[in-house]
C-alpha atoms as a PDB file:
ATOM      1  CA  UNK A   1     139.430 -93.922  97.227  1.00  0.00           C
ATOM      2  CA  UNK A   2     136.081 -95.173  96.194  1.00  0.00           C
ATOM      3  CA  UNK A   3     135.269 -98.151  98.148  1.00  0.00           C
ATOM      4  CA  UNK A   4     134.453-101.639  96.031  1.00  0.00           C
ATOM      5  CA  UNK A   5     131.105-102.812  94.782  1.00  0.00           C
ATOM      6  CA  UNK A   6     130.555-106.221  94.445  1.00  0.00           C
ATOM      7  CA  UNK A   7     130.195-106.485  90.494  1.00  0.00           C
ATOM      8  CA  UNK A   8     131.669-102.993  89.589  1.00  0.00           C
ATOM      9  CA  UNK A   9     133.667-104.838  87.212  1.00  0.00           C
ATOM     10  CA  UNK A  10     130.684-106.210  85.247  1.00  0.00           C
ATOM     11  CA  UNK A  11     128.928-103.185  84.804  1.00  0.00           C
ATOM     12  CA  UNK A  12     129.512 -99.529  83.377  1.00  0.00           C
ATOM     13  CA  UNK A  13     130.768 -97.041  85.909  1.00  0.00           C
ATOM     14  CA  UNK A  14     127.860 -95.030  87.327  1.00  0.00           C
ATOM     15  CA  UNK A  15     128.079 -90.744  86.881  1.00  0.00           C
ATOM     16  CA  UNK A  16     125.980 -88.053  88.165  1.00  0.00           C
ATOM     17  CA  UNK A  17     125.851 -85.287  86.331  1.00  0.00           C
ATOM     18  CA  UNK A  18     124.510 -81.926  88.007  1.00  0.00           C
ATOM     19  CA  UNK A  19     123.473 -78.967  86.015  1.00  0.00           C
ATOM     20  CA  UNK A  20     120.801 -76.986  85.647  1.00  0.00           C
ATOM     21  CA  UNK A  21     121.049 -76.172  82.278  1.00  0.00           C
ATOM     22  CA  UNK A  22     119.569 -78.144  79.943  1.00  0.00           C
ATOM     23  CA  UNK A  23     121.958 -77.808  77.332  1.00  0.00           C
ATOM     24  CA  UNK A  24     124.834 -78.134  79.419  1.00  0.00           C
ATOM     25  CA  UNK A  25     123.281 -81.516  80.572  1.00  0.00           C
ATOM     26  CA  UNK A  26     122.158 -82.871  76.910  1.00  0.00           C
ATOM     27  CA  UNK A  27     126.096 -82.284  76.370  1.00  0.00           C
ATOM     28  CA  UNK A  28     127.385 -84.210  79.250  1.00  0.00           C
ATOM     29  CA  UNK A  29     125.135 -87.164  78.501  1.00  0.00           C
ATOM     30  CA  UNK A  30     126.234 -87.561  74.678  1.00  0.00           C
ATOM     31  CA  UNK A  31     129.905 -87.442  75.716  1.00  0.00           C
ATOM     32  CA  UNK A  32     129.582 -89.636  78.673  1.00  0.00           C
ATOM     33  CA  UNK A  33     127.083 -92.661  77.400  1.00  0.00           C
ATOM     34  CA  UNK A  34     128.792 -92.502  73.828  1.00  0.00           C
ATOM     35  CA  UNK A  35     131.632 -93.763  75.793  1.00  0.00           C
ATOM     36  CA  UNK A  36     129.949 -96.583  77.415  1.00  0.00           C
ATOM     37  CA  UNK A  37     129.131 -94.654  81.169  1.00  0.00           C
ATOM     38  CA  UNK A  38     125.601 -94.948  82.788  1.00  0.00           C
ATOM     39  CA  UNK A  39     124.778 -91.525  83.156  1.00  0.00           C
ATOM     40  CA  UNK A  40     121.601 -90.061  85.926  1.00  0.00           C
ATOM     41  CA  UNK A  41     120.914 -86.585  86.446  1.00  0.00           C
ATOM     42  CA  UNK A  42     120.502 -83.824  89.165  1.00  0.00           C
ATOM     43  CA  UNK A  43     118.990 -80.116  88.100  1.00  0.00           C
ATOM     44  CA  UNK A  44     120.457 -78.169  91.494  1.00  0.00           C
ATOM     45  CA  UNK A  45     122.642 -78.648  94.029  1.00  0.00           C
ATOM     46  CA  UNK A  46     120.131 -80.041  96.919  1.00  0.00           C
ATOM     47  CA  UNK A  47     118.905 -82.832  94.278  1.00  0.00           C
ATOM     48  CA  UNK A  48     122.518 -83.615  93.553  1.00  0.00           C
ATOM     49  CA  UNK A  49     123.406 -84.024  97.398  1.00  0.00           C
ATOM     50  CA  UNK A  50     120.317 -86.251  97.686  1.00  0.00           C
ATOM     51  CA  UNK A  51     121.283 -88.363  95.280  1.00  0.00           C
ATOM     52  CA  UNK A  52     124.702 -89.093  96.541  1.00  0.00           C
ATOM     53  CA  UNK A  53     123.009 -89.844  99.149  1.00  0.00           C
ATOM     54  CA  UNK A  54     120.883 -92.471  98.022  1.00  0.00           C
ATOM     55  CA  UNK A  55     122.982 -93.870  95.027  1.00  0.00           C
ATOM     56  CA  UNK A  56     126.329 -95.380  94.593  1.00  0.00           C
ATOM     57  CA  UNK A  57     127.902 -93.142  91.939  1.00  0.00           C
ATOM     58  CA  UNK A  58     131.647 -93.378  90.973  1.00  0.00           C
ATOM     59  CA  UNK A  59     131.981 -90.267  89.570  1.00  0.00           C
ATOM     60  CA  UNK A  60     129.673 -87.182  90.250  1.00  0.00           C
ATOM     61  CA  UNK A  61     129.921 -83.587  87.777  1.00  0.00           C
ATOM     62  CA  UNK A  62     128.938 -81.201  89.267  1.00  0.00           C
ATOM     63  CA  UNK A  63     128.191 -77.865  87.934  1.00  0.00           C
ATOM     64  CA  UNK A  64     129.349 -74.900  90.378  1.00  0.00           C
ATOM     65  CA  UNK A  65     126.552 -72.084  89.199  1.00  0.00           C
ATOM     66  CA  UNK A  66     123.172 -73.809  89.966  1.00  0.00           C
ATOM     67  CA  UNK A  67     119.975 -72.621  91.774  1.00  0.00           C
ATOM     68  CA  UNK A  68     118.853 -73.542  95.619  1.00  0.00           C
ATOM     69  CA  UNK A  69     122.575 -74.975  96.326  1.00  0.00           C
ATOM     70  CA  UNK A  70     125.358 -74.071  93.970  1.00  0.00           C
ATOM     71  CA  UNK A  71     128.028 -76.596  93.705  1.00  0.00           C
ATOM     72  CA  UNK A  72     130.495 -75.562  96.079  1.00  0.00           C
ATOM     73  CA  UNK A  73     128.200 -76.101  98.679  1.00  0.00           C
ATOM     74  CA  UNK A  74     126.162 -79.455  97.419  1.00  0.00           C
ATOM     75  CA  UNK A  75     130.346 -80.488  97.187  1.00  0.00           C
ATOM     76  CA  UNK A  76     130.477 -79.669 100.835  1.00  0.00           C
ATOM     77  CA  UNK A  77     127.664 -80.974 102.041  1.00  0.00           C
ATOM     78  CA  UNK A  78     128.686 -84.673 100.208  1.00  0.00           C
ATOM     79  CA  UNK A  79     131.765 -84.325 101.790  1.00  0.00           C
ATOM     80  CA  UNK A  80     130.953 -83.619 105.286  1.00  0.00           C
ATOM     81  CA  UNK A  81     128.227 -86.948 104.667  1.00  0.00           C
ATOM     82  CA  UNK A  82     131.420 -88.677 103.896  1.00  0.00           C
ATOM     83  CA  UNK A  83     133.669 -88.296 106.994  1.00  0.00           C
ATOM     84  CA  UNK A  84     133.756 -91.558 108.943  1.00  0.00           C
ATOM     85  CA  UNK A  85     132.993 -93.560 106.372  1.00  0.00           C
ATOM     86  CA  UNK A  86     135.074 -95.485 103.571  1.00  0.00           C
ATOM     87  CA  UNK A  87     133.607 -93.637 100.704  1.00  0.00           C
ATOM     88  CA  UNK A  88     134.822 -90.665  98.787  1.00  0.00           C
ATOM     89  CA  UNK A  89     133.009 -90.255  95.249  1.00  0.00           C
ATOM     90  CA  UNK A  90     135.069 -88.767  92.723  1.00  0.00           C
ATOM     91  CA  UNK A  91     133.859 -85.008  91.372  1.00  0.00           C
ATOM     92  CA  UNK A  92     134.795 -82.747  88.881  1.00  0.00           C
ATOM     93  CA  UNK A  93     133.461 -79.273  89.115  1.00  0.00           C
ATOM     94  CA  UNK A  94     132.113 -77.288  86.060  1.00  0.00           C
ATOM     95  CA  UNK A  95     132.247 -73.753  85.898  1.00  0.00           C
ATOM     96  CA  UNK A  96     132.551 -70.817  83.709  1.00  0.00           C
ATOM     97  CA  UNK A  97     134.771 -68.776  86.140  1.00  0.00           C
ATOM     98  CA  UNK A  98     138.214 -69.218  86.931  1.00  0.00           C
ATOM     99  CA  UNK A  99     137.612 -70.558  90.663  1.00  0.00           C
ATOM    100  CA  UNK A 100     139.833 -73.923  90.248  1.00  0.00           C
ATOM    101  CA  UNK A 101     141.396 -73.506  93.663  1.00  0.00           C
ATOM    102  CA  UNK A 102     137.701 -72.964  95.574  1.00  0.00           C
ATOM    103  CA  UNK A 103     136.654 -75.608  94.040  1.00  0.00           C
ATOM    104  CA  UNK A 104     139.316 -77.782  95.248  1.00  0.00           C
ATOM    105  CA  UNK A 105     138.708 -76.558  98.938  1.00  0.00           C
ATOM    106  CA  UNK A 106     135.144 -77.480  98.742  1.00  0.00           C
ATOM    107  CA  UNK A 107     136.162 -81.550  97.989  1.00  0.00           C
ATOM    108  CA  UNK A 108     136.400 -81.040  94.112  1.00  0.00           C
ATOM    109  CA  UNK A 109     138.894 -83.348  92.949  1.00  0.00           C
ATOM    110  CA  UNK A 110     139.502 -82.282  89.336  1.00  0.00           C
ATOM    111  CA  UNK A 111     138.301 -79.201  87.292  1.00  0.00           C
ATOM    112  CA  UNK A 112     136.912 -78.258  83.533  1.00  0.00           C
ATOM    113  CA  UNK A 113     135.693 -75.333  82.326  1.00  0.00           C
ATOM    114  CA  UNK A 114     132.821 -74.097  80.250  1.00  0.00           C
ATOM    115  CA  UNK A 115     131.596 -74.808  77.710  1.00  0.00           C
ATOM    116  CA  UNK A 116     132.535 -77.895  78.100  1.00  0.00           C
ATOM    117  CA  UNK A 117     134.591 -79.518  75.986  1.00  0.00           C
ATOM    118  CA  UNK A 118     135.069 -83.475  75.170  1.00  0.00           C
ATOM    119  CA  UNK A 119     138.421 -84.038  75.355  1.00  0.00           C
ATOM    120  CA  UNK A 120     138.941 -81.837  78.401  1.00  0.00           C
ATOM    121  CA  UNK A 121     135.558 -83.675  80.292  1.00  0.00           C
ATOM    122  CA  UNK A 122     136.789 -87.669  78.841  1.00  0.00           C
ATOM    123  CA  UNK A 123     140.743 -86.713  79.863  1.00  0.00           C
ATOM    124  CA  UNK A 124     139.135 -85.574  83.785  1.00  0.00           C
ATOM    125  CA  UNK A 125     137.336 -88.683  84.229  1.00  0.00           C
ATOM    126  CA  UNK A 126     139.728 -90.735  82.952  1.00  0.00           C
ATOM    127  CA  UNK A 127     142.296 -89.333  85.656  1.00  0.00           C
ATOM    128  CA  UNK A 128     139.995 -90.348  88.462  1.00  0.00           C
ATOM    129  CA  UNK A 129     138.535 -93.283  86.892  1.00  0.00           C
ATOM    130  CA  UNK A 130     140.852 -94.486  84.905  1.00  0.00           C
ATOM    131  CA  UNK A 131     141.975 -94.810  81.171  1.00  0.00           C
ATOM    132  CA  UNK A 132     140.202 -98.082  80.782  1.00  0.00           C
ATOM    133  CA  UNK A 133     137.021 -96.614  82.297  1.00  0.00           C
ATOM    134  CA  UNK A 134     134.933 -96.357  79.044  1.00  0.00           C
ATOM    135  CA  UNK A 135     134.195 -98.470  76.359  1.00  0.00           C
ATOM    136  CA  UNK A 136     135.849 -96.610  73.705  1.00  0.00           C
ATOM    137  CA  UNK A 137     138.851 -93.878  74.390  1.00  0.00           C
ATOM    138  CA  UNK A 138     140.067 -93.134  70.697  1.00  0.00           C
ATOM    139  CA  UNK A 139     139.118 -89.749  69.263  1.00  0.00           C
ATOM    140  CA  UNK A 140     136.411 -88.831  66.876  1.00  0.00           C
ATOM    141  CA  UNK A 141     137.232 -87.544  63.249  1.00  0.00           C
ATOM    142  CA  UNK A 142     138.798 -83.298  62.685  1.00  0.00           C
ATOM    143  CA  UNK A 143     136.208 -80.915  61.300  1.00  0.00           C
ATOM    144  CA  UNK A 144     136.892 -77.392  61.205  1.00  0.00           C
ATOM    145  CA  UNK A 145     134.449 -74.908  61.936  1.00  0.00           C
ATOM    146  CA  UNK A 146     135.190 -71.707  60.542  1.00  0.00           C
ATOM    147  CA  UNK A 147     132.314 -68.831  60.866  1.00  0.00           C
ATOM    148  CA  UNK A 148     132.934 -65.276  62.503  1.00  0.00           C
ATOM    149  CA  UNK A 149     129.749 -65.380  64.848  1.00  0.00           C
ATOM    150  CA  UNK A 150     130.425 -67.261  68.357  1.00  0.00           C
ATOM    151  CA  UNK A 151     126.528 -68.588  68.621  1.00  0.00           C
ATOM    152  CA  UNK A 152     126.672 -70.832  65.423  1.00  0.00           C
ATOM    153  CA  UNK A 153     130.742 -72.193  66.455  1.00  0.00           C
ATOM    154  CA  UNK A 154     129.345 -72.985  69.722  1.00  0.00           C
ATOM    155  CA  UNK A 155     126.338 -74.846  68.683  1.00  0.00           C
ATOM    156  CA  UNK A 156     128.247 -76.447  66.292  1.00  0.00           C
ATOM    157  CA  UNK A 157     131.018 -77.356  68.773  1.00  0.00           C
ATOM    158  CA  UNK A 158     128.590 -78.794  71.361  1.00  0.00           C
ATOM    159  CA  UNK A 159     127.022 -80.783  68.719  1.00  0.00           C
ATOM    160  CA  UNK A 160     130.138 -82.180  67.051  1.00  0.00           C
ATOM    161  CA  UNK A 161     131.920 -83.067  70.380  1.00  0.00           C
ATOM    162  CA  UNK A 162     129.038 -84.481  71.814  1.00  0.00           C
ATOM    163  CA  UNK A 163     128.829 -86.657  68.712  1.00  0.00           C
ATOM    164  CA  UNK A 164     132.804 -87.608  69.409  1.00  0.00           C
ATOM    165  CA  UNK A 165     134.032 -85.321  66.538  1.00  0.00           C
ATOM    166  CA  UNK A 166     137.300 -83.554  67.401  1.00  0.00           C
ATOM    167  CA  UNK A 167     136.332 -79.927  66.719  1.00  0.00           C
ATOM    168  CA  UNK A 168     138.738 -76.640  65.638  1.00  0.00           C
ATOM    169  CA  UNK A 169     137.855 -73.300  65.035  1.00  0.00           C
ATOM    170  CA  UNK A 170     138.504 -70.455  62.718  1.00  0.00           C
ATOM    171  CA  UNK A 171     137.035 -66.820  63.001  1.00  0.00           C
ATOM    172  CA  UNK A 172     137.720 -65.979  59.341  1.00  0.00           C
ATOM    173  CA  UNK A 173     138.240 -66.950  56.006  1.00  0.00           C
ATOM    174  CA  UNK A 174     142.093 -66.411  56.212  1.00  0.00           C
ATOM    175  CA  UNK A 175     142.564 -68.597  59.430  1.00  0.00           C
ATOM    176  CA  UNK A 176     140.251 -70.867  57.685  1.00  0.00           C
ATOM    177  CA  UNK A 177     142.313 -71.965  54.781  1.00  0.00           C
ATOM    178  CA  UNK A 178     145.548 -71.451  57.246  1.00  0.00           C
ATOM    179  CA  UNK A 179     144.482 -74.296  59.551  1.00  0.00           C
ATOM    180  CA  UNK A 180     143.834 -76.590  56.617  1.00  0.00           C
ATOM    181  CA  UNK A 181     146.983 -75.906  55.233  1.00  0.00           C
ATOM    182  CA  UNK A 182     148.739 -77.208  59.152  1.00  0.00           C
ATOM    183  CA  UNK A 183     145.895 -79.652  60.613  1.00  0.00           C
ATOM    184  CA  UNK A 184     144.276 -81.464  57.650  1.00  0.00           C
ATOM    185  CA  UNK A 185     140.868 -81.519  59.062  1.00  0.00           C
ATOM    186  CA  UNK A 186     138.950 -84.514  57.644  1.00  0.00           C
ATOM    187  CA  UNK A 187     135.733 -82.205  56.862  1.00  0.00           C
ATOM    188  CA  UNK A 188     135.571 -78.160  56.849  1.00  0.00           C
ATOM    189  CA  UNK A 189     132.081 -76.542  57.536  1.00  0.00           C
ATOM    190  CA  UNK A 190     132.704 -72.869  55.761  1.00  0.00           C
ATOM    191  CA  UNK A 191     130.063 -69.853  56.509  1.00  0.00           C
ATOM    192  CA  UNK A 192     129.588 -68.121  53.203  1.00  0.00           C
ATOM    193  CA  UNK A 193     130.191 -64.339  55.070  1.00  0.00           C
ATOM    194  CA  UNK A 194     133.366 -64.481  56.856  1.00  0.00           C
ATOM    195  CA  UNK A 195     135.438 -61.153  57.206  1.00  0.00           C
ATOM    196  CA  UNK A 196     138.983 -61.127  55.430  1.00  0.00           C
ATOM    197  CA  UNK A 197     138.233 -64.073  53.229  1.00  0.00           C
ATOM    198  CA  UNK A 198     134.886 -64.864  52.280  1.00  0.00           C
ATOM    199  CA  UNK A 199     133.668 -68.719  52.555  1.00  0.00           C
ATOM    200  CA  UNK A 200     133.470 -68.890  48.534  1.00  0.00           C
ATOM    201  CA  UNK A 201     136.841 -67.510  48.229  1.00  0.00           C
ATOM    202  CA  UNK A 202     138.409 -69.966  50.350  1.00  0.00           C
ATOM    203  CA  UNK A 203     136.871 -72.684  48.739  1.00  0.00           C
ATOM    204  CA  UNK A 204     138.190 -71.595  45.418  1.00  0.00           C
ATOM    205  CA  UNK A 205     141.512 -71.060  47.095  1.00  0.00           C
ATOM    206  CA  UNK A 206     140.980 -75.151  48.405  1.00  0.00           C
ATOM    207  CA  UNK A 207     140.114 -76.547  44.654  1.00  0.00           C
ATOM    208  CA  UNK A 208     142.467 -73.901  42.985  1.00  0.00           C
ATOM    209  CA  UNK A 209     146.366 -73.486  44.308  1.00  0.00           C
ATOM    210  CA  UNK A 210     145.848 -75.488  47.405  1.00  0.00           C
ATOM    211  CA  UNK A 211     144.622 -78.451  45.539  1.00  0.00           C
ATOM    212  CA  UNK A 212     142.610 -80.140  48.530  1.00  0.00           C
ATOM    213  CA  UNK A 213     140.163 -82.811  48.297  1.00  0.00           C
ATOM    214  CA  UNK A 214     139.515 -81.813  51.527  1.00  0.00           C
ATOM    215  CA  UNK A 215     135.497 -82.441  51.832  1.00  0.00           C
ATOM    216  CA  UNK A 216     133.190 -78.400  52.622  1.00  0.00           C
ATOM    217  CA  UNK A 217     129.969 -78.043  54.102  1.00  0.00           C
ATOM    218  CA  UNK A 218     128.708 -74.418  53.294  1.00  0.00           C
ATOM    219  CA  UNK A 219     126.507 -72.846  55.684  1.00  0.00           C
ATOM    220  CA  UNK A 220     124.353 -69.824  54.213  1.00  0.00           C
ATOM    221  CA  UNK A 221     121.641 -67.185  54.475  1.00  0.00           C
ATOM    222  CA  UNK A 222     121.692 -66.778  50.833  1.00  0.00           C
ATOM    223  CA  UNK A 223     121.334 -69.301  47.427  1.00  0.00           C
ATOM    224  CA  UNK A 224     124.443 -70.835  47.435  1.00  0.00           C
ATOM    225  CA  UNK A 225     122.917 -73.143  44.353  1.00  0.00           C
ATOM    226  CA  UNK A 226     123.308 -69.829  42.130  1.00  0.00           C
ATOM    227  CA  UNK A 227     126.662 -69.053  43.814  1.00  0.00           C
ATOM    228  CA  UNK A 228     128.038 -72.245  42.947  1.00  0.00           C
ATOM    229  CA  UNK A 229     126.639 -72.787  39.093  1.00  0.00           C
ATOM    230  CA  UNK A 230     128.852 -69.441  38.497  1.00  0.00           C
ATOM    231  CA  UNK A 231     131.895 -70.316  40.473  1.00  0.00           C
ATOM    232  CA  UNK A 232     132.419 -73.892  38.801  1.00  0.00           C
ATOM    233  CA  UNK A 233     133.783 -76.804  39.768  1.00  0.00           C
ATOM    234  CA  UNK A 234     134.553 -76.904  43.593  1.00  0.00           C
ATOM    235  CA  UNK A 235     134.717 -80.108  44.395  1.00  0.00           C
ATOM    236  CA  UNK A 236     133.227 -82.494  47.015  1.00  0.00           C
ATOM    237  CA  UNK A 237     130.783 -79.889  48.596  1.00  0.00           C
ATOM    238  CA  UNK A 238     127.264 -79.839  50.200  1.00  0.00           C
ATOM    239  CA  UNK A 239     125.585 -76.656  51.802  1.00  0.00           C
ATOM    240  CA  UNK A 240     122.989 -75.659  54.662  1.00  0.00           C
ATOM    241  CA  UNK A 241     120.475 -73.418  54.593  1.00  0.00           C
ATOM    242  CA  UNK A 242     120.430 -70.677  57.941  1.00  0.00           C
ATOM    243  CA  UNK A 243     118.798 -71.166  60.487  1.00  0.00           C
ATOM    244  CA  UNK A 244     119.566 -74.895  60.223  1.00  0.00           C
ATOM    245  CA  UNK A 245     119.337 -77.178  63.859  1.00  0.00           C
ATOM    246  CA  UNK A 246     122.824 -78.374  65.206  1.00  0.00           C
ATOM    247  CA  UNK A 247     121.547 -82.500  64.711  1.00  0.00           C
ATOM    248  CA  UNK A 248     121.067 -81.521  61.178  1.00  0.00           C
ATOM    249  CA  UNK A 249     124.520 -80.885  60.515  1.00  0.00           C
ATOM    250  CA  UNK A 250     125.558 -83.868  62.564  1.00  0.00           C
ATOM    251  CA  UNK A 251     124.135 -85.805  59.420  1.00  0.00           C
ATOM    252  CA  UNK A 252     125.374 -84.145  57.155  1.00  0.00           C
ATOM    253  CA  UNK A 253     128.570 -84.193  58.251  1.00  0.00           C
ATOM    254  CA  UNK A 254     128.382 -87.854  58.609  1.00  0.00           C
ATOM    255  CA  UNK A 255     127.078 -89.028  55.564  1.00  0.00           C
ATOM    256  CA  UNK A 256     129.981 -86.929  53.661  1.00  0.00           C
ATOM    257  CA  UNK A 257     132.615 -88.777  55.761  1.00  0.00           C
ATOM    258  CA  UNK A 258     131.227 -92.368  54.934  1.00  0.00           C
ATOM    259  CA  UNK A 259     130.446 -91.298  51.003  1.00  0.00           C
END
């Protein structure tokens, strides 16, 4: 157990993240300070031992692939710094490879994989924390992302989650109108090129027999203004121009929900 602070209760609990990649740790920060935790940061393994070390974390993530010291080891080394003493700081290891039982042997206590995902990251702190941990534990609004190539789902994803949107995925037009047939997704973000069903199709699938309101954010390489003056009426839609920055659709995405 993590031994008391004088004042813990007064304050926001305290979480290291480790990671070296940037991405990974601009992730991790959204999630965890959107829910009311004071986040600090470690780029390798050695930095990450130091600052258990010198901090008082309740929580430390800790990425297993990083330079100088991976994870497994920094975990090992906090560990060892540990024996004899009262303290043992809460981690959760990150990784992309299916090493959940090495990572337990090293003094992980819990595991997620990557990329990382909101609801798996908030429900592994919450088990060693607690479910009154953070400020706010209720889920973000559905959007479906439906595009064929992985590098624009996953930026999306990382975006969306980080911004405590509850994110699902289709690969292709078909899948796309099947999942908002079952899940009702509060917003669908369509790309316009999507094998089996194009985007365009499925919206005129949406306003046609499906009748759903359902709001659509198109994302395009092509004039979708030209598309849509000779498709008609489809409804409550806006649409993105590719190559378009993840933050941008974040707005977008909001300001439909709230209109």
């Amino acid at each position: 157990m993590i031994k008391p602070e004088t004042g813990r209760e007064h304050r926001s609990p305290r979480i290291l993240v480790a990671d070296d990649s940037l991405m990974q740790r601009e992730v991790a920060i959204r999630i965890l300070r959107r829910e009311g935790y004071s986040v600090s940061l470690a780029e390798n393994g050695q930095d990450a031992v130091d600052a258990a070390r010198n901090g008082s974390f309740d929580l430390i993530l800790m990425d297993v692939e990083m330079p100088q010291m991976d994870g497994l080891e920094a975990a090992r080394e906090i560990r060892a710094a540990e024996r004899g003493t009262s303290f043992h700081v809460p981690m959760i290891a990150v990784t992309s490879t299916p090493i959940r039982q090495q990572c337990l042997a090293a003094g992980m206590d819990e595991f997620v994989p990557k990329p990382l995902s909101r609801a798996a990251l908030l429900d592994a702190v919450r088990k060693l924390l607690g479910p009154g941990s953070s400020s706010d534990s209720t889920g973000g609004r559905k959007i479906l992302v439906a595009d064929d190539d992985p590098s624009v789902v996953e930026s999306l994803r990382y975006a969306l989650e980080a911004s405590s949107f509850r994110v699902i995925v289709a690969e292709d037009g078909e899948s796309a109108l099947e999942m908002i047939r079952q899940h009702g997704p509060d917003l669908a973000i369509l790309d316009l090129m999507m094998p089996k069903r194009s985007g365009l199709s499925v919206l005129e699938e949406l306003r046609g027999s499906c009748r759903s309101s359902v709001p659509v954010i198109v994302i395009t390489g092509c004039d979708f203004r030209a598309l849509r003056t000779s498709a008609g009426d489809l409804g409550d839609i806006d649409y993105i121009a590719k190559p378009f920055p993840p933050n941008h659709v974040i707005e977008r995405v909001r300001r439909m929900l709230v209109a």
